[in-house]
C-alpha atoms as a PDB file:
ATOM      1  CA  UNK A   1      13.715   0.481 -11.057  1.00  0.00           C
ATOM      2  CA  UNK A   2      16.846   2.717 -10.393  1.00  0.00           C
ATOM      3  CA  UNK A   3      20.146   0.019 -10.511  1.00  0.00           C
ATOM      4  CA  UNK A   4      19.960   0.254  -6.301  1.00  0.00           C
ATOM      5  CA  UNK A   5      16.691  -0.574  -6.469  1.00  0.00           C
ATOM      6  CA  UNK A   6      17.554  -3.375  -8.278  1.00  0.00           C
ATOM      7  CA  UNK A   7      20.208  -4.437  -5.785  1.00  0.00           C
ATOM      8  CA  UNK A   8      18.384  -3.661  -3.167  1.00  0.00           C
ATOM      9  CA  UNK A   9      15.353  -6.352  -4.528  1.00  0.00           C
ATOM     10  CA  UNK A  10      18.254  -9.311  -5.414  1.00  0.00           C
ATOM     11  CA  UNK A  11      19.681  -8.788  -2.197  1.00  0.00           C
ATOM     12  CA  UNK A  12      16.605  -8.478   0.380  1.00  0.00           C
ATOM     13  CA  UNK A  13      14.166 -10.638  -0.871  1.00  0.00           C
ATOM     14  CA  UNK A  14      16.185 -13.706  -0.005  1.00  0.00           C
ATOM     15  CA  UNK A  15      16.627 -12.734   3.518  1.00  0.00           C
ATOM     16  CA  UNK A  16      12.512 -12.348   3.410  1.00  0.00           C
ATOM     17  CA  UNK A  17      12.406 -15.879   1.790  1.00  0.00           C
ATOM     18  CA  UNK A  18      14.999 -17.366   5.126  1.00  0.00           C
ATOM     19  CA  UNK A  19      13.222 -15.820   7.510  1.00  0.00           C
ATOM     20  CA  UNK A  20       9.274 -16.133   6.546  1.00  0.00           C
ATOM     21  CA  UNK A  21       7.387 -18.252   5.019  1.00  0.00           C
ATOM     22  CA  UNK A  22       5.018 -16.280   2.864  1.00  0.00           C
ATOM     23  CA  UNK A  23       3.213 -16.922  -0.394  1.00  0.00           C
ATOM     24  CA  UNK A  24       2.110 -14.384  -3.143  1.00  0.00           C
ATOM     25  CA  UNK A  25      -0.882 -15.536  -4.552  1.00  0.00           C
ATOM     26  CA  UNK A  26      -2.595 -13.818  -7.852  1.00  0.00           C
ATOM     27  CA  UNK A  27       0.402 -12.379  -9.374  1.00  0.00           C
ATOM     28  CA  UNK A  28      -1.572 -13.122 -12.902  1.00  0.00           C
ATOM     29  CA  UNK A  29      -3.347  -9.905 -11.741  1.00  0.00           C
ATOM     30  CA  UNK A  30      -0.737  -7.681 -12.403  1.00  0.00           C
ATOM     31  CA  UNK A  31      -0.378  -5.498 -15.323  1.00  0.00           C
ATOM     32  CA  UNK A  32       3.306  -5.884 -16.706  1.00  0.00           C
ATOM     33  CA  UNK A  33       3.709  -2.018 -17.489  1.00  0.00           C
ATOM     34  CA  UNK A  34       1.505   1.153 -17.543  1.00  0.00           C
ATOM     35  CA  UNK A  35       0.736   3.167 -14.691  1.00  0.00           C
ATOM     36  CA  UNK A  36      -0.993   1.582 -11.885  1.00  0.00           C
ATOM     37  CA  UNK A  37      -2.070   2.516  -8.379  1.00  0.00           C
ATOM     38  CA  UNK A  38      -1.696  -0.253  -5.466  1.00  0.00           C
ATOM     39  CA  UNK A  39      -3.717  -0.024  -2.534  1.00  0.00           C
ATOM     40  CA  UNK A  40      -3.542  -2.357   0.709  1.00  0.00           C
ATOM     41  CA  UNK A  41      -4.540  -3.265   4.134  1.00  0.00           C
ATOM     42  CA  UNK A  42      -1.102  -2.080   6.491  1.00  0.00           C
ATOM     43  CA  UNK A  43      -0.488  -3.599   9.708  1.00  0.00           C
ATOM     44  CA  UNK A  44       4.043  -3.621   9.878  1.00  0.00           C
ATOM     45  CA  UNK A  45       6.620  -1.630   8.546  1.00  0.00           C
ATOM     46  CA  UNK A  46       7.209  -4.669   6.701  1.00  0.00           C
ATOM     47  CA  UNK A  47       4.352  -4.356   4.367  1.00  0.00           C
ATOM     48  CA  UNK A  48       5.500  -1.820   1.541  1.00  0.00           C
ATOM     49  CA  UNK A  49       8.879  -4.269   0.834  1.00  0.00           C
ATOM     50  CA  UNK A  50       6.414  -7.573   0.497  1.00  0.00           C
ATOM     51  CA  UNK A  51       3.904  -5.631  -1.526  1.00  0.00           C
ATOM     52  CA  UNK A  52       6.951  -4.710  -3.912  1.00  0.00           C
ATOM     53  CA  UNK A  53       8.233  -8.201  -3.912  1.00  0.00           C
ATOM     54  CA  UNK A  54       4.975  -9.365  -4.948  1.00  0.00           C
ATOM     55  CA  UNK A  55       4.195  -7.216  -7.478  1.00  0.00           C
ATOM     56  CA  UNK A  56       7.199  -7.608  -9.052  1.00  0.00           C
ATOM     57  CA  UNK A  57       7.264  -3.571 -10.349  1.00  0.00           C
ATOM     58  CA  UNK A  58       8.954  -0.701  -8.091  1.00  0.00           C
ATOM     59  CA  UNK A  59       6.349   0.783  -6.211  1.00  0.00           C
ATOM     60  CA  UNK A  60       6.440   4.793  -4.860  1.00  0.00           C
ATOM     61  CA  UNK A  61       4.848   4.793  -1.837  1.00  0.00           C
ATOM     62  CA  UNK A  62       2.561   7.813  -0.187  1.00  0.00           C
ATOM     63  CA  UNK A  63       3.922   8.726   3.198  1.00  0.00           C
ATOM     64  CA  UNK A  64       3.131  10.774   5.948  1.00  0.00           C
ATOM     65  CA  UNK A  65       5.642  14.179   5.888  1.00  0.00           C
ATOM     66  CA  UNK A  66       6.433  13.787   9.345  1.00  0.00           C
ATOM     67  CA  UNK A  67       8.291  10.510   8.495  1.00  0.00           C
ATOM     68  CA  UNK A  68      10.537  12.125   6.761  1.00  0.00           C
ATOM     69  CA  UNK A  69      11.877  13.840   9.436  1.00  0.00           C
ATOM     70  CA  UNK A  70      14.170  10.999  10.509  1.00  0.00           C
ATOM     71  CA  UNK A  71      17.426  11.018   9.222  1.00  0.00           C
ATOM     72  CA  UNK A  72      17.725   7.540   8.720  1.00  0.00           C
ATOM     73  CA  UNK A  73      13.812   6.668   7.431  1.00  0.00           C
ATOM     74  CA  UNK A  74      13.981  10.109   5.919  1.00  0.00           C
ATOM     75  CA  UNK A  75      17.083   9.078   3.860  1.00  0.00           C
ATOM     76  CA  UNK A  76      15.297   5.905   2.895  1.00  0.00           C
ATOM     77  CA  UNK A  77      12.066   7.212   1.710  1.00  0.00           C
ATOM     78  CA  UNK A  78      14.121   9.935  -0.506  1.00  0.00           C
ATOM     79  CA  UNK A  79      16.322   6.767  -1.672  1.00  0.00           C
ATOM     80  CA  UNK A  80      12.936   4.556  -2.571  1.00  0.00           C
ATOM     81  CA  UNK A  81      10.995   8.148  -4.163  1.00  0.00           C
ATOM     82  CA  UNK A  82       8.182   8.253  -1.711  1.00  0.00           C
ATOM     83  CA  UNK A  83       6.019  11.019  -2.006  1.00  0.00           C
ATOM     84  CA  UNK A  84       5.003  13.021   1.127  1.00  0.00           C
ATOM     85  CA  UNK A  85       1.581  13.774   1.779  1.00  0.00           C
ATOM     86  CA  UNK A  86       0.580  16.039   4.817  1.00  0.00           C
ATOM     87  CA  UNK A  87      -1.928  14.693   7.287  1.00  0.00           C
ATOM     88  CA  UNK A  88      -2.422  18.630   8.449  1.00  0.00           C
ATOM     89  CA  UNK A  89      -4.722  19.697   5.672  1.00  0.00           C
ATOM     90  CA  UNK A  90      -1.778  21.516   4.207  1.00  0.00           C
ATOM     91  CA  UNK A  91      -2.978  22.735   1.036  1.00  0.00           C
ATOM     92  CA  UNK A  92       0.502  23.327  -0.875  1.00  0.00           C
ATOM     93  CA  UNK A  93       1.946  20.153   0.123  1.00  0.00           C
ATOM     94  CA  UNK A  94      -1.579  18.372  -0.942  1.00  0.00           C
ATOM     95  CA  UNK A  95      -0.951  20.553  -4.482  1.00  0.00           C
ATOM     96  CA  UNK A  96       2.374  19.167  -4.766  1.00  0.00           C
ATOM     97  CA  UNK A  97       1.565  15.262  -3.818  1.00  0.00           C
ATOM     98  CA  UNK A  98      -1.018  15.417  -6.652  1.00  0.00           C
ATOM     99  CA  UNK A  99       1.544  16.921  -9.094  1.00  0.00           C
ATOM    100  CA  UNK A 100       4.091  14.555  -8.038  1.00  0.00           C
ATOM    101  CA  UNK A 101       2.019  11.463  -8.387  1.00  0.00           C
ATOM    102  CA  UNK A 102       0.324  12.721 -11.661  1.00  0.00           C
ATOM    103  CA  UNK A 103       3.801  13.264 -12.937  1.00  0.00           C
ATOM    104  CA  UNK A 104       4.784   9.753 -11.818  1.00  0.00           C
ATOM    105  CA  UNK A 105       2.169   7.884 -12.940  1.00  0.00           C
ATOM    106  CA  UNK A 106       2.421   9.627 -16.502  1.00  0.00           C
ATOM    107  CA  UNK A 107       6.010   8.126 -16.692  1.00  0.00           C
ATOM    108  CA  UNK A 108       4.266   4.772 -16.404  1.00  0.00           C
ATOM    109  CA  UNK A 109       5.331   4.005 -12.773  1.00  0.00           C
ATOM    110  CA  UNK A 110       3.489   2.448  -9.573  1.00  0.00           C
ATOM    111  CA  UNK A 111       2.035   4.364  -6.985  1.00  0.00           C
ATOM    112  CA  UNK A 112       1.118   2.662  -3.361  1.00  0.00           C
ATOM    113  CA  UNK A 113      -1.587   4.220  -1.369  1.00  0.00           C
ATOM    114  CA  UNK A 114      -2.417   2.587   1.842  1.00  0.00           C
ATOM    115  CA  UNK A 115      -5.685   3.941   1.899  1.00  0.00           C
ATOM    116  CA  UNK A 116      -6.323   3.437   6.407  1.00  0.00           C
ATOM    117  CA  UNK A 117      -3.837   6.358   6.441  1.00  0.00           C
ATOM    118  CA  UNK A 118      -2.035   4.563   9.324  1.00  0.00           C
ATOM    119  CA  UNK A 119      -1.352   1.186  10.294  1.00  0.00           C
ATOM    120  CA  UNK A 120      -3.720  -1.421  12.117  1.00  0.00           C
ATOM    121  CA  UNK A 121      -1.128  -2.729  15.190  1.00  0.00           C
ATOM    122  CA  UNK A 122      -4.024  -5.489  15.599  1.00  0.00           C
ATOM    123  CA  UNK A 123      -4.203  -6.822  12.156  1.00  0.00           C
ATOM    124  CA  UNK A 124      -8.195  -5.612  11.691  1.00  0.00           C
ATOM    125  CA  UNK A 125      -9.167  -3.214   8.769  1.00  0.00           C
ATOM    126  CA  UNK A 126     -10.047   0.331  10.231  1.00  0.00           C
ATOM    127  CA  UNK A 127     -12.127   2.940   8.019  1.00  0.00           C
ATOM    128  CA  UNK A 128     -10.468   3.903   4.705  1.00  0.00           C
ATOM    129  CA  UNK A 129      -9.316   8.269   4.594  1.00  0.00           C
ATOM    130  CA  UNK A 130     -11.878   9.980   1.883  1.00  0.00           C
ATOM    131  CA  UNK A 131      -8.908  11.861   1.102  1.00  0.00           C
ATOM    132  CA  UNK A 132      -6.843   8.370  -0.249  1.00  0.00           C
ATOM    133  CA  UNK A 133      -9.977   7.866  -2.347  1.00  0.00           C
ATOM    134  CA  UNK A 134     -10.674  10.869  -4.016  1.00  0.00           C
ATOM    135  CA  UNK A 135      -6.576  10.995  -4.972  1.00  0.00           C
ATOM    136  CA  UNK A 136      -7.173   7.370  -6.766  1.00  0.00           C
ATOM    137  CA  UNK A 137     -10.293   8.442  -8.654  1.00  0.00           C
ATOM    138  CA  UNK A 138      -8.328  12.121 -10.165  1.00  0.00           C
ATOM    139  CA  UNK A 139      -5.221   9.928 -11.079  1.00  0.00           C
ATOM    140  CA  UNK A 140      -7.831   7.941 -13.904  1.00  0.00           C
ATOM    141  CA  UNK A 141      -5.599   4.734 -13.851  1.00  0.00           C
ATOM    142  CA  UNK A 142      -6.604   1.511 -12.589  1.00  0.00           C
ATOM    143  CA  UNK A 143      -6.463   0.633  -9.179  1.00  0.00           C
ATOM    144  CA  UNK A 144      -4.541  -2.923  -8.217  1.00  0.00           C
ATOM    145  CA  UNK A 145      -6.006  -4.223  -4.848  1.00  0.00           C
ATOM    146  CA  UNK A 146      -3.546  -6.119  -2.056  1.00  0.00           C
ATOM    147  CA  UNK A 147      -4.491  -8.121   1.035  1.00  0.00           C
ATOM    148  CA  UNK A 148      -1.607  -8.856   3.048  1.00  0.00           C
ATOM    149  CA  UNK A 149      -2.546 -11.210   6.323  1.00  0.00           C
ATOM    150  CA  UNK A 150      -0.073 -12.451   8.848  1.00  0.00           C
ATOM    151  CA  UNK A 151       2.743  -9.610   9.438  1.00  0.00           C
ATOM    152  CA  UNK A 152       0.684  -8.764  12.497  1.00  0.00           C
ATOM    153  CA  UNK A 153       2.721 -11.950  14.094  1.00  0.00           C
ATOM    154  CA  UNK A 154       6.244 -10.477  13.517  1.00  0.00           C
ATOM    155  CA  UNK A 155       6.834  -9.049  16.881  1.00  0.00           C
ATOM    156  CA  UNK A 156       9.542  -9.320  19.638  1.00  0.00           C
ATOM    157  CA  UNK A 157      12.325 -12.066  18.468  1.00  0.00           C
ATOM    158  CA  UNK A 158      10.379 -15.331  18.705  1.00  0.00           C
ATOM    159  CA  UNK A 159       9.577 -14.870  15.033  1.00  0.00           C
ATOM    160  CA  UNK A 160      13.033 -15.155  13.710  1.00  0.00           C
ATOM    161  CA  UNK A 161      12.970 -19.278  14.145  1.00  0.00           C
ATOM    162  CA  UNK A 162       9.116 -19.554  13.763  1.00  0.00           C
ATOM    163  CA  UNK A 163       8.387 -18.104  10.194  1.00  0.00           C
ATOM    164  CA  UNK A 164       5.288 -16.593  10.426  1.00  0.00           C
ATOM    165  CA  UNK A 165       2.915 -17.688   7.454  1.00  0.00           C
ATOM    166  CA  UNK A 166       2.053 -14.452   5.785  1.00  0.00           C
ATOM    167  CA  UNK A 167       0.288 -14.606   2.430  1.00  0.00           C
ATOM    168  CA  UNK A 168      -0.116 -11.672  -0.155  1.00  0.00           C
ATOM    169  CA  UNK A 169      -3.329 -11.975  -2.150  1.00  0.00           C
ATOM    170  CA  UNK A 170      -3.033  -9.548  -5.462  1.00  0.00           C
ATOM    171  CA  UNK A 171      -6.939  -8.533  -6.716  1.00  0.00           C
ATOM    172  CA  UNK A 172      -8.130  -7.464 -10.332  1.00  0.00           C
ATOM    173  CA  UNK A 173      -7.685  -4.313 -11.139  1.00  0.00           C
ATOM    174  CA  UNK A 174     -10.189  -1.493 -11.315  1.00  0.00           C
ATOM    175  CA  UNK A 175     -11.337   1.771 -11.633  1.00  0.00           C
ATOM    176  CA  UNK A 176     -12.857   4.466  -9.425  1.00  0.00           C
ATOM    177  CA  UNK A 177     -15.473   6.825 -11.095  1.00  0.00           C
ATOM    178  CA  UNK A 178     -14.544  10.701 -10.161  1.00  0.00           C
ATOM    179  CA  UNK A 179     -15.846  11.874  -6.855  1.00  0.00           C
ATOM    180  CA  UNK A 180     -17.280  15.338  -7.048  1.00  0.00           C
ATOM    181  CA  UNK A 181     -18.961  15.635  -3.162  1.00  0.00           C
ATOM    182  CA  UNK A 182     -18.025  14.308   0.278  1.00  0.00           C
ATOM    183  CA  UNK A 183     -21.166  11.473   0.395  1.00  0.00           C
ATOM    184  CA  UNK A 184     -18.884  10.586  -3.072  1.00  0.00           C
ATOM    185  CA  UNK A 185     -15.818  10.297  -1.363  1.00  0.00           C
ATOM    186  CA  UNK A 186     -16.812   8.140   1.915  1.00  0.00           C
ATOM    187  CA  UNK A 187     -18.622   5.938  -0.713  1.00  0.00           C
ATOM    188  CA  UNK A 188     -15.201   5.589  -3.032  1.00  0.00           C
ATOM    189  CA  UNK A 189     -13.314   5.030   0.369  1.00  0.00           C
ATOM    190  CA  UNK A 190     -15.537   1.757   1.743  1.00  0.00           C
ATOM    191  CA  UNK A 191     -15.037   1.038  -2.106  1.00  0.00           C
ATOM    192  CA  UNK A 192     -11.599   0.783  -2.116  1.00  0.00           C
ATOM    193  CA  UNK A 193     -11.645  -0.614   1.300  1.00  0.00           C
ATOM    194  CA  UNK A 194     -13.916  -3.097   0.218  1.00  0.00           C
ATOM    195  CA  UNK A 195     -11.937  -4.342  -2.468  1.00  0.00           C
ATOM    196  CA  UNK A 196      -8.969  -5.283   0.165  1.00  0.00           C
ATOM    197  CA  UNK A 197     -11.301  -6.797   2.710  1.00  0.00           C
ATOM    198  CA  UNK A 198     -12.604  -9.270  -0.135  1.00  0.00           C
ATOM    199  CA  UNK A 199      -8.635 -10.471  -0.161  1.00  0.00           C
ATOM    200  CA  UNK A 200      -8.553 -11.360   3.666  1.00  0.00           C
ATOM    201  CA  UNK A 201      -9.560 -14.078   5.810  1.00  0.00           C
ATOM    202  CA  UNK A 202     -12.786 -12.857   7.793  1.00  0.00           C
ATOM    203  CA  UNK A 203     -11.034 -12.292  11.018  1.00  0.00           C
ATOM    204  CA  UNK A 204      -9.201  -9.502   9.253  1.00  0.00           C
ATOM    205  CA  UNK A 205     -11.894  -7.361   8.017  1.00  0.00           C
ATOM    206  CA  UNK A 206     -12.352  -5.386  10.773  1.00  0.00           C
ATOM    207  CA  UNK A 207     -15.057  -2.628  10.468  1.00  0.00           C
ATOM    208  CA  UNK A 208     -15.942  -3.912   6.568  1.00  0.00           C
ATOM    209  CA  UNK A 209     -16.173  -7.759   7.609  1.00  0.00           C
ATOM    210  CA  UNK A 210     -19.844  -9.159   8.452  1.00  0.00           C
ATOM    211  CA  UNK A 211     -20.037  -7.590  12.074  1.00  0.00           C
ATOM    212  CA  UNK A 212     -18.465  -4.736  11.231  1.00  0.00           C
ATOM    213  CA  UNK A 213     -15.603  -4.694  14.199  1.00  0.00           C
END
């Protein structure tokens, strides 16, 4: 972590604590140092700071270009090294995320990858992107597995003096073989997706729980 980052951790994760009550459970599952690729479910805006709180290690998130547009969020993303990644098919920007994050990860650092490409308003797992998967299985490092369940009940301002229960459930690591065809890549995608479901109640598995919806 840069020294702001630092500050920034001391200073917010308090505030987290005083205003929710949430629980990180499996934190044993965490490799101390190396690189490492995180991968969750991602229902608020919320998610990315618990996930780093949890984990305990600065994570560099994936996201979308067009976020960056925003002054303010674009200022933030720059500030926390988030990598942009085109949902366009734009080859050269797809080039340069894969440099990036190769470059990254061979310093040793934490990537996030929330592998829906979007978030899920309702709370429900929706289909994992190919794309997410295939970048997990070039990178060759193991893959640490989040479940995040509750954040879907911090909306309007009723919240503030209820304290949602939200609980972060850390996975074992592990590895994706290399996908080298597109039946690979949908198969690496329900496998990474499957990995998170396993972490959630039922109710939040969307289209990989029992039913499928």
């Amino acid at each position: 972590m840069t020294p702001s980052q630092r500050i920034f951790v001391a200073l917010v994760k308090p505030l987290y604590r005083l205003f929710l009550s949430w629980e990180v459970r499996g934190k044993e599952n965490v490799p101390r140092s190396g690189p490492l690729i995180v991968i969750a479910n991602h229902v608020h805006v919320i998610d990315a700071e618990l996930i780093v709180f949890g984990v305990s290690r600065w994570i560099i998130f994936i996201a979308k270009e067009e976020l960056f547009r925003y002054p303010l969020l674009g200022f933030i993303l720059r500030w926390a090294q988030a990598i942009k990644v085109s949902r366009h098919r734009d080859m050269s920007m797809t080039r340069e995320m894969f440099r990036q994050a190769r470059e990254r990860l061979a310093q040793g650092a934490v990537i996030g990858i929330f592998p829906e490409g979007k978030r899920s308003y309702y709370g429900k797992l929706q289909r994992g992107k190919p794309g997410l998967g295939v970048l997990a299985s070039r990178m060759n490092v193991p893959l640490l597995p989040v479940g995040i369940a509750g954040t879907e009940k911090i909306h309007g301002r009723s919240w503030l003096w209820r304290r949602p229960k939200i609980t972060v459930n850390i996975g074992k690591p592990f590895c994706l073989p290399r996908a080298t065809s597109r039946q690979q890549r949908k198969v690496l995608a329900d496998r990474v997706m499957g990995e998170i479901a396993a972490l959630l109640p039922p109710e939040y598995r969307g289209v990989y729980g029992k039913d499928g919806d």
